[in-house]
N, C-alpha and C. Protein backbone atom coordinates (compact mmCIF):
# COMPACT_ATOMS: atom_id res chain seq x y z
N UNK A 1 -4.80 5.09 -3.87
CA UNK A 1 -4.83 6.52 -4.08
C UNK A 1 -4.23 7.28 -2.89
N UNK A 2 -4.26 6.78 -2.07
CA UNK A 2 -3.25 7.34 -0.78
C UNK A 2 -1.89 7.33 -0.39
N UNK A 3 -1.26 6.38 -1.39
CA UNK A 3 0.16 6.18 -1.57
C UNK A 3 0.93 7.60 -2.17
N UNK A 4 1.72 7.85 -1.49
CA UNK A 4 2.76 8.90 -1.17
C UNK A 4 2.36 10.38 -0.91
N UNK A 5 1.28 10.43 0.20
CA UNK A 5 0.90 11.44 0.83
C UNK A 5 1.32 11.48 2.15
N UNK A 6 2.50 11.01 2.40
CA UNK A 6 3.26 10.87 3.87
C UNK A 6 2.14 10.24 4.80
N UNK A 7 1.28 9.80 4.40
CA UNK A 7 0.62 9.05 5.41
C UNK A 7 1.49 8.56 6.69
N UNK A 8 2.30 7.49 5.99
CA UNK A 8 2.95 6.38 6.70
C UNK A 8 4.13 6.91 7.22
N UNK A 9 4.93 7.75 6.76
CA UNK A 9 6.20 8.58 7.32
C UNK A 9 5.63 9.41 8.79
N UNK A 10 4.08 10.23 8.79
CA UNK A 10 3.63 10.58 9.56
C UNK A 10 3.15 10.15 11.00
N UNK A 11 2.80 8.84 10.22
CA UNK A 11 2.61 7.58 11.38
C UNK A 11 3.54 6.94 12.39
N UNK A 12 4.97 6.84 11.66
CA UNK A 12 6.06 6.13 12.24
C UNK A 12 6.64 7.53 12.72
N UNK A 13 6.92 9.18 12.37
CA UNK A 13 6.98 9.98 13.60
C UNK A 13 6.57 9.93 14.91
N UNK A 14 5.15 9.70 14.68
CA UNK A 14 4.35 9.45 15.91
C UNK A 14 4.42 8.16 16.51
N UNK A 15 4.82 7.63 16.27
CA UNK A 15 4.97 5.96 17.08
C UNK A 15 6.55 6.16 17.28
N UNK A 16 7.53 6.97 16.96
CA UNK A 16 8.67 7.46 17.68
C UNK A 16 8.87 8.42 18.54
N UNK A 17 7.89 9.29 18.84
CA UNK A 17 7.38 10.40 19.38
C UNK A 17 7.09 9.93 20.69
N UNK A 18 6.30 8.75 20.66
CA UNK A 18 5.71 7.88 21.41
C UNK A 18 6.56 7.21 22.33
N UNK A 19 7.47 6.48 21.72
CA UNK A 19 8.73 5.81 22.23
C UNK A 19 9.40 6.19 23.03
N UNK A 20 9.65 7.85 22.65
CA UNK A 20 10.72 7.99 23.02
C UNK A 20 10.53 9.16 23.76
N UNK A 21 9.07 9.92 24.19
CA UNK A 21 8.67 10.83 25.02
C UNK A 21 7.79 10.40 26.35
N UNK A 22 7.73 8.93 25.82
CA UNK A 22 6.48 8.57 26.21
C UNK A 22 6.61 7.66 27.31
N UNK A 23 7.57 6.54 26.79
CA UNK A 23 7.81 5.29 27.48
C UNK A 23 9.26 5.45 27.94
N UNK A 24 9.82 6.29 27.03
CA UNK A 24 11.81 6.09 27.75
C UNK A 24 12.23 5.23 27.21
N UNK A 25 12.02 5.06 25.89
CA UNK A 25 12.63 4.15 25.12
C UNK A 25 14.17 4.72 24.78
N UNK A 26 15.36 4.04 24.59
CA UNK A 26 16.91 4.99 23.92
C UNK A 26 17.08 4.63 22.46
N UNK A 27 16.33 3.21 22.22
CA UNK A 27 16.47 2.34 21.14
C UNK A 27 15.68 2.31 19.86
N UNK A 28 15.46 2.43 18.66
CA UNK A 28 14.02 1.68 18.02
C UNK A 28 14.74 1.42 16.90
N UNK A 29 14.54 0.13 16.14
CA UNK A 29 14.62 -0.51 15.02
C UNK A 29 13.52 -0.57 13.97
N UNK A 30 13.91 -0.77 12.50
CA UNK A 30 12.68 -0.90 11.63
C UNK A 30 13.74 -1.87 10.43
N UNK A 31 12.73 -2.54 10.57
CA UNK A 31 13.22 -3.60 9.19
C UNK A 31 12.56 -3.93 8.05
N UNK A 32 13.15 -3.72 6.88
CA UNK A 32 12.02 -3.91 5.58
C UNK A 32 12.74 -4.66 4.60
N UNK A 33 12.12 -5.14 3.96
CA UNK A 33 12.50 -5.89 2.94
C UNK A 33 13.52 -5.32 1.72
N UNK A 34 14.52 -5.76 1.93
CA UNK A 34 15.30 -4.75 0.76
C UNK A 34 15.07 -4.30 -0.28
N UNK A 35 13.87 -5.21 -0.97
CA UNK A 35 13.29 -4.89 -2.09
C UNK A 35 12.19 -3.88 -1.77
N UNK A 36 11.73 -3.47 -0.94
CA UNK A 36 10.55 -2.42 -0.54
C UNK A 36 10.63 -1.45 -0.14
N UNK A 37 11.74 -0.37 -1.14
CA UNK A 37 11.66 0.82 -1.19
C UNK A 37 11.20 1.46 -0.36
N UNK A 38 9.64 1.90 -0.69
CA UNK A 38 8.82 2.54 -0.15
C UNK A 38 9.26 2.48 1.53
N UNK A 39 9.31 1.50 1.84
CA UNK A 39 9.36 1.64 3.43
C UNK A 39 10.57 1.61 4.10
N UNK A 40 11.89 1.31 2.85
CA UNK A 40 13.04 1.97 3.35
C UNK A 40 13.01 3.39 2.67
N UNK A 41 12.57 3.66 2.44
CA UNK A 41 12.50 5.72 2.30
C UNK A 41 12.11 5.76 3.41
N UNK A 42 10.75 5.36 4.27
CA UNK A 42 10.31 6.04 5.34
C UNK A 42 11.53 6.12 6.89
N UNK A 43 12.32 4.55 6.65
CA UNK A 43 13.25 4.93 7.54
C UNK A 43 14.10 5.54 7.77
N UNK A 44 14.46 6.52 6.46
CA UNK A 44 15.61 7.81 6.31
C UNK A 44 15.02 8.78 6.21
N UNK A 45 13.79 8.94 5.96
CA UNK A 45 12.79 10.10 5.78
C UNK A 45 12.92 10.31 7.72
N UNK A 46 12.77 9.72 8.61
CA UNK A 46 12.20 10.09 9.84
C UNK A 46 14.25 9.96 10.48
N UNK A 47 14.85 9.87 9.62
CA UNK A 47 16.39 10.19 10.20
C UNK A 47 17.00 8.71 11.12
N UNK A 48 16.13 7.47 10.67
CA UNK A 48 17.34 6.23 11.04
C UNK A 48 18.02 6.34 10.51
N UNK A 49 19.49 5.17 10.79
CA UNK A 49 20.33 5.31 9.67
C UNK A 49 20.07 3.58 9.69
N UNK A 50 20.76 3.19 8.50
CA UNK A 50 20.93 2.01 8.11
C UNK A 50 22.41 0.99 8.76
N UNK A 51 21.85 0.27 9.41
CA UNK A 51 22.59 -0.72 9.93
C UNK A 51 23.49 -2.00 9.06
N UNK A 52 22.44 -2.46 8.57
CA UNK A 52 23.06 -3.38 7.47
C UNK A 52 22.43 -4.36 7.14
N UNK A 53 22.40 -5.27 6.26
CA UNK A 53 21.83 -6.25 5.52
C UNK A 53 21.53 -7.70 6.49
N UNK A 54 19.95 -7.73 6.68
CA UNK A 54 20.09 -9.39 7.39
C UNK A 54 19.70 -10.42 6.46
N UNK A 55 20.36 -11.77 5.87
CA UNK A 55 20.12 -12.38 5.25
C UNK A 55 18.96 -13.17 5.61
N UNK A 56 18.20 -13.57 4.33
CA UNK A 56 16.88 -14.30 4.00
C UNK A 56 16.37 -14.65 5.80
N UNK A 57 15.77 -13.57 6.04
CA UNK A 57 15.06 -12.82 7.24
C UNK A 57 13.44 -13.59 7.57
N UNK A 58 13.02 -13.58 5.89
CA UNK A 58 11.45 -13.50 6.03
C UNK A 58 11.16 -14.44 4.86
N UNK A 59 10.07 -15.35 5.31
CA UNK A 59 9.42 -16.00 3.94
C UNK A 59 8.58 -15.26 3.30
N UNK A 60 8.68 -14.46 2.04
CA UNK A 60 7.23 -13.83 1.50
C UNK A 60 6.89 -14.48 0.22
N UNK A 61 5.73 -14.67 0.37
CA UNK A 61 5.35 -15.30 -0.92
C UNK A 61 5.72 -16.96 -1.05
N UNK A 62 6.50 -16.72 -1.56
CA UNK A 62 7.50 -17.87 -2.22
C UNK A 62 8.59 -18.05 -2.06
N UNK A 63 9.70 -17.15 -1.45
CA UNK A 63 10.83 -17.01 -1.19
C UNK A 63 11.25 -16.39 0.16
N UNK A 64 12.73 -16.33 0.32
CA UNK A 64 13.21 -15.82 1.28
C UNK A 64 13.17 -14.37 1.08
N UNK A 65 13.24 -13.32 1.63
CA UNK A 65 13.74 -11.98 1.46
C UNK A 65 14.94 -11.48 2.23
N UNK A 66 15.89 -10.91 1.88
CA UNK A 66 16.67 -10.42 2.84
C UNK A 66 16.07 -8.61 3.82
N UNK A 67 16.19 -8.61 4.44
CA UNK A 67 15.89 -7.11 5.72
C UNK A 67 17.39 -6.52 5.75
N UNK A 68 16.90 -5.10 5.50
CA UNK A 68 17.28 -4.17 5.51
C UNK A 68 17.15 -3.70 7.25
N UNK A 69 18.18 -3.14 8.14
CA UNK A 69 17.98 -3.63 9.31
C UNK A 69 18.33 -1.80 9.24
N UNK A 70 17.53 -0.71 10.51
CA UNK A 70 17.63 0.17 10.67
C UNK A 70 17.47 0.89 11.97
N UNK A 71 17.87 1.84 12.27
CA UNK A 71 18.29 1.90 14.08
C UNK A 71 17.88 3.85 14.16
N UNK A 72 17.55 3.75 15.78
CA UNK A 72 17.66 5.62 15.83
C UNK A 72 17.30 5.26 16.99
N UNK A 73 18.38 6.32 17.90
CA UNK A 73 18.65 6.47 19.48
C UNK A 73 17.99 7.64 19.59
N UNK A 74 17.57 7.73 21.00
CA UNK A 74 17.27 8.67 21.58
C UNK A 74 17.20 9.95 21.18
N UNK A 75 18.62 9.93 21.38
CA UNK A 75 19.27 11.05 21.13
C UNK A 75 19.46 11.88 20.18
N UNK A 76 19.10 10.62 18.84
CA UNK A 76 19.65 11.94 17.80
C UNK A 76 17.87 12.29 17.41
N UNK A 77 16.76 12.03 18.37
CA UNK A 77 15.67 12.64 17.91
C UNK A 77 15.32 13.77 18.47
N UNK A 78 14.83 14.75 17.54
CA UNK A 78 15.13 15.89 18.28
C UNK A 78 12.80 16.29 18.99
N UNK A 79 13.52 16.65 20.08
CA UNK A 79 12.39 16.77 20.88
C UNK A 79 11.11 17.74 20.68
């Protein structure tokens, strides 16, 4: 019942907020399963952009999955 109340988009602001006010981070990555939507929305929702496809990345389940590989500098977060 808590699914798509920006919970989680809210969360990963703040753990970039964090990063990158906090510690002096320039860098942060997020990787999701290509098939899992949901959490590649959240990485364009908070303004990564998409890097590109890493092949069969992760065992889930039963299979390989490929990752969706995603990036945001410093810079283009605005303060």
């Amino acid at each position: 019942e808590q699914q798509g109340r920006g919970i989680m988009t809210d969360a990963v602001r703040s753990l970039i907020c964090y990063a990158f006010e906090e510690r002096g981070l320039k860098t942060l990555g997020l990787r999701a399963a290509t098939g899992n939507a949901r959490s590649r929305a959240v990485a364009l929702r908070v303004g990564m952009t998409f890097e590109g496809t890493l092949r069969q990345q992760e065992w889930l389940y039963d299979h390989y999955v490929d990752h969706a590989a995603y990036t945001l500098l410093s810079s283009e977060w605005p303060t």
